[in-house]
C-alpha atoms as a PDB file:
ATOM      1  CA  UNK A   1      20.707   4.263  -6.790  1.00  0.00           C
ATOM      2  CA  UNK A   2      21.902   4.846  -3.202  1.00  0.00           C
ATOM      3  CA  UNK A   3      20.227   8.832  -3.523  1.00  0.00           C
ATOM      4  CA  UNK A   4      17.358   7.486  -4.934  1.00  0.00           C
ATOM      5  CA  UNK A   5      17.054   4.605  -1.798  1.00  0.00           C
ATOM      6  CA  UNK A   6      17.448   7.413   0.246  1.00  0.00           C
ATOM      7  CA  UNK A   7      14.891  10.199  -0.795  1.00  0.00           C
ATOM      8  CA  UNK A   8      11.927   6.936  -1.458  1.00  0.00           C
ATOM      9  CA  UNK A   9      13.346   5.955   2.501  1.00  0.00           C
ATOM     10  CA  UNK A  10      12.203   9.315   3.803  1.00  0.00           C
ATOM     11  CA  UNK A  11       8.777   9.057   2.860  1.00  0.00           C
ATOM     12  CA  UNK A  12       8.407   5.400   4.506  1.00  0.00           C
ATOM     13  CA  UNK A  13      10.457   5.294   7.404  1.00  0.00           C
ATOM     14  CA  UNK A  14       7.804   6.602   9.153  1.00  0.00           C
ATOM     15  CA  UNK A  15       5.337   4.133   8.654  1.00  0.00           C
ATOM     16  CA  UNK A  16       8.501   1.135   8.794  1.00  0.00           C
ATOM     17  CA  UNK A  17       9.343   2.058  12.409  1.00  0.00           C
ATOM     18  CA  UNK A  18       5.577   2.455  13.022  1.00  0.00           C
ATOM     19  CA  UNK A  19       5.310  -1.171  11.668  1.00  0.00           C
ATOM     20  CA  UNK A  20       8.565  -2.637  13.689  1.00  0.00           C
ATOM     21  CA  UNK A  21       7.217  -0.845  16.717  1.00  0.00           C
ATOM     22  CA  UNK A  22       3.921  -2.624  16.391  1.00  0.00           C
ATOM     23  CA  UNK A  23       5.511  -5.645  16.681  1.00  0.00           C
ATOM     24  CA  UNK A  24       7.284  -5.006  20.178  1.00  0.00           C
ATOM     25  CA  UNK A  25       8.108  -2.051  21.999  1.00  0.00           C
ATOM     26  CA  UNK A  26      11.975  -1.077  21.661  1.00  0.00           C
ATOM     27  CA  UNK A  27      14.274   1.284  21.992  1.00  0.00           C
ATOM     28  CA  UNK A  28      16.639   3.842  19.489  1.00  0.00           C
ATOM     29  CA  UNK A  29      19.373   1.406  19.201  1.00  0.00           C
ATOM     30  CA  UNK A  30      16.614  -1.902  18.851  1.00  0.00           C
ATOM     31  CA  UNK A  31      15.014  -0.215  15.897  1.00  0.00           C
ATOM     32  CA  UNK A  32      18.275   0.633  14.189  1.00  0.00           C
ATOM     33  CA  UNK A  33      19.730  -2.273  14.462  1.00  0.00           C
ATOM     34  CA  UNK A  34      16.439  -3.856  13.302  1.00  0.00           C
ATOM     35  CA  UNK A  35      16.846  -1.796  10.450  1.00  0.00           C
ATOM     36  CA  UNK A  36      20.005  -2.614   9.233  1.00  0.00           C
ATOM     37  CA  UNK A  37      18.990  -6.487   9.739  1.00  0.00           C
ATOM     38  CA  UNK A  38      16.381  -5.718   7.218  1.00  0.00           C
ATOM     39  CA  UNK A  39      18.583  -4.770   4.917  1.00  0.00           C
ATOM     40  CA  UNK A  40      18.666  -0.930   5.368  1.00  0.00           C
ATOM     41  CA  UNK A  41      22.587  -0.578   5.924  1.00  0.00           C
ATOM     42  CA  UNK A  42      23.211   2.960   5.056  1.00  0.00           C
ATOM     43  CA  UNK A  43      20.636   4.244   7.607  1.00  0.00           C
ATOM     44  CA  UNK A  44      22.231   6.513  10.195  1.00  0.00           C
ATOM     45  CA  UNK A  45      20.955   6.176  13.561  1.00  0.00           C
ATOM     46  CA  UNK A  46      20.797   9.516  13.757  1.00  0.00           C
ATOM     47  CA  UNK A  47      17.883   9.745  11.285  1.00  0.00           C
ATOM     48  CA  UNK A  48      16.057   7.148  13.559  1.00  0.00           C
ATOM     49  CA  UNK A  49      16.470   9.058  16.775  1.00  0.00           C
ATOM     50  CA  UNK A  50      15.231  12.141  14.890  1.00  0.00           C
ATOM     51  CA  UNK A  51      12.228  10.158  13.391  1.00  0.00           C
ATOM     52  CA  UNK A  52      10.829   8.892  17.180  1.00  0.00           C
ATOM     53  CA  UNK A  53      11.474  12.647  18.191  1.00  0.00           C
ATOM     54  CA  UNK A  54       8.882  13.393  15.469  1.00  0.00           C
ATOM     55  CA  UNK A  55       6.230  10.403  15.639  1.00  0.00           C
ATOM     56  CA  UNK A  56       6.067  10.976  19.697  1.00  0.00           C
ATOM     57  CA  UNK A  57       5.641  15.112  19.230  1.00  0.00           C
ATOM     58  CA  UNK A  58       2.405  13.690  17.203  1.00  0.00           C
ATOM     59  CA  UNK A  59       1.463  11.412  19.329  1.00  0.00           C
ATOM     60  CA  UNK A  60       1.759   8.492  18.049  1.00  0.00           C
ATOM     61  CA  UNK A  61       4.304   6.716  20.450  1.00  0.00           C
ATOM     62  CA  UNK A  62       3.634   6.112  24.146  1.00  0.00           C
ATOM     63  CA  UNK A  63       7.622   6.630  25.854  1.00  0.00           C
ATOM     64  CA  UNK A  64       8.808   5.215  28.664  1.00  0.00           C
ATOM     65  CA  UNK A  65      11.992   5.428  30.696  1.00  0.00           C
ATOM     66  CA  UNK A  66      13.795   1.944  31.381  1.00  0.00           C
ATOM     67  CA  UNK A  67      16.879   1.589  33.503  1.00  0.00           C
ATOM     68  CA  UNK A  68      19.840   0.784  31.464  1.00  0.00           C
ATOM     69  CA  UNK A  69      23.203  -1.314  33.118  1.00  0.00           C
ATOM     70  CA  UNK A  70      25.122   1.009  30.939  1.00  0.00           C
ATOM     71  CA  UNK A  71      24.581   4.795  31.313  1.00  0.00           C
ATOM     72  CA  UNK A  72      21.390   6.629  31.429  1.00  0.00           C
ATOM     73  CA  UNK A  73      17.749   5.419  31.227  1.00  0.00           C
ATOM     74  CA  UNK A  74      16.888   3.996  27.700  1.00  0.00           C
ATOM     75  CA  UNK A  75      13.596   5.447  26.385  1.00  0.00           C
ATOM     76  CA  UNK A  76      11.195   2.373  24.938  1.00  0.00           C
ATOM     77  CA  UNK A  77       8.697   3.400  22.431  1.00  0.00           C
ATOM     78  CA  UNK A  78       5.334   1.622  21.795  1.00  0.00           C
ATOM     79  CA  UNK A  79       2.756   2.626  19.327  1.00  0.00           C
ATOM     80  CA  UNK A  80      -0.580   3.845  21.199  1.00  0.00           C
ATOM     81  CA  UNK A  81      -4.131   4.038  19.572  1.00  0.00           C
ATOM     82  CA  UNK A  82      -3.353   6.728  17.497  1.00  0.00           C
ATOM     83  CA  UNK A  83      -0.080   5.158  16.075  1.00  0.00           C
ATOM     84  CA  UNK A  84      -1.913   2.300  15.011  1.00  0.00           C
ATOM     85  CA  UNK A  85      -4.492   4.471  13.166  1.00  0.00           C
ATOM     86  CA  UNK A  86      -1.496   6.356  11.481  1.00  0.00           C
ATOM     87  CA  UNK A  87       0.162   2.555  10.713  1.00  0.00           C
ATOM     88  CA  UNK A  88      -3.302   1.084   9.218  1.00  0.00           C
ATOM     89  CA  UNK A  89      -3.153   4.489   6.932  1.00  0.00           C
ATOM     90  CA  UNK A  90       0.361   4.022   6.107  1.00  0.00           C
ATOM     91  CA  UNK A  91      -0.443   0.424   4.514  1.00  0.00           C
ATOM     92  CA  UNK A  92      -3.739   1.678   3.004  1.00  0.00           C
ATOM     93  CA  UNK A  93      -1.529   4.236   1.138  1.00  0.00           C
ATOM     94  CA  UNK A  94       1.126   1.786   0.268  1.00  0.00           C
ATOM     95  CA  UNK A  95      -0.691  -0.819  -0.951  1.00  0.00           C
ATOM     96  CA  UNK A  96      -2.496   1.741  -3.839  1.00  0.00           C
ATOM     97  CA  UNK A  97       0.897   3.497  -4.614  1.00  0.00           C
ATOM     98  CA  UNK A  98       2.281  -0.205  -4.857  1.00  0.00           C
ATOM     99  CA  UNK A  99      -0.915  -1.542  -7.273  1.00  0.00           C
ATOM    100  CA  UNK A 100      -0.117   1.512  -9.372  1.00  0.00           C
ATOM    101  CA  UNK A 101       3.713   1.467  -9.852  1.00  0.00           C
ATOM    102  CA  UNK A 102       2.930  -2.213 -10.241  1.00  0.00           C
ATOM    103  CA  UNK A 103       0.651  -1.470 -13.032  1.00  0.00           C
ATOM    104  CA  UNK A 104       2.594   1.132 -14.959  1.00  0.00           C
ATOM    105  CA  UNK A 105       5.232  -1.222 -14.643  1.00  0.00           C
ATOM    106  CA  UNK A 106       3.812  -4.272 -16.048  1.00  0.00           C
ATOM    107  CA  UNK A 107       2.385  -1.685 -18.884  1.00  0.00           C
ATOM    108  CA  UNK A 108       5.792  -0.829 -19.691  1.00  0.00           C
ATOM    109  CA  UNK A 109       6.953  -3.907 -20.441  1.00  0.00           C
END
């Protein structure tokens, strides 16, 4: 189950850090560790850090630099204009892929 978790994660995590950065701004470590709270435990930061590479090359994260008391400045993402179009098309997706695995599920039994 844990490949399966994994490959569905990929197509999401996207539009979950989208969603968590909605919320708040925060930083690598923040959204990680938010993560994992959720329930996402096998998610290496690594994949994180190389997601907000990603979603602020498209421009949908504003970055800024924030001192940190331990080592170099932490960069804080926040979702801009554009990330919040890309977020309200993320849910407009999910919710009709969710309806129909819904459906063919409820058919199935």
């Amino acid at each position: 189950m844990a490949n399966q978790m994994t490959e569905m994660l990929k197509g999401t995590l996207e539009g979950i850090v989208l969603s968590i950065l909605a919320e708040r701004p925060a930083y690598g470590y923040e959204i990680t560790a938010r993560l994992r709270e959720q329930g996402f435990a096998d998610l290496v930061e690594g994949t994180v850090y190389a997601l907000l590479v990603r979603i602020e090359q498209r421009g949908f994260v504003d970055v800024q630099k924030v001192p940190s008391e331990k080592g170099p400045p932490r960069k804080v993402y926040s979702v801009n204009a554009q990330g919040r179009d890309q977020l309200e098309e993320f849910w407009r997706t999910w919710s009709f892929l969710a309806e129909r695995i819904e459906q063919l599920h409820r058919e199935r039994n």
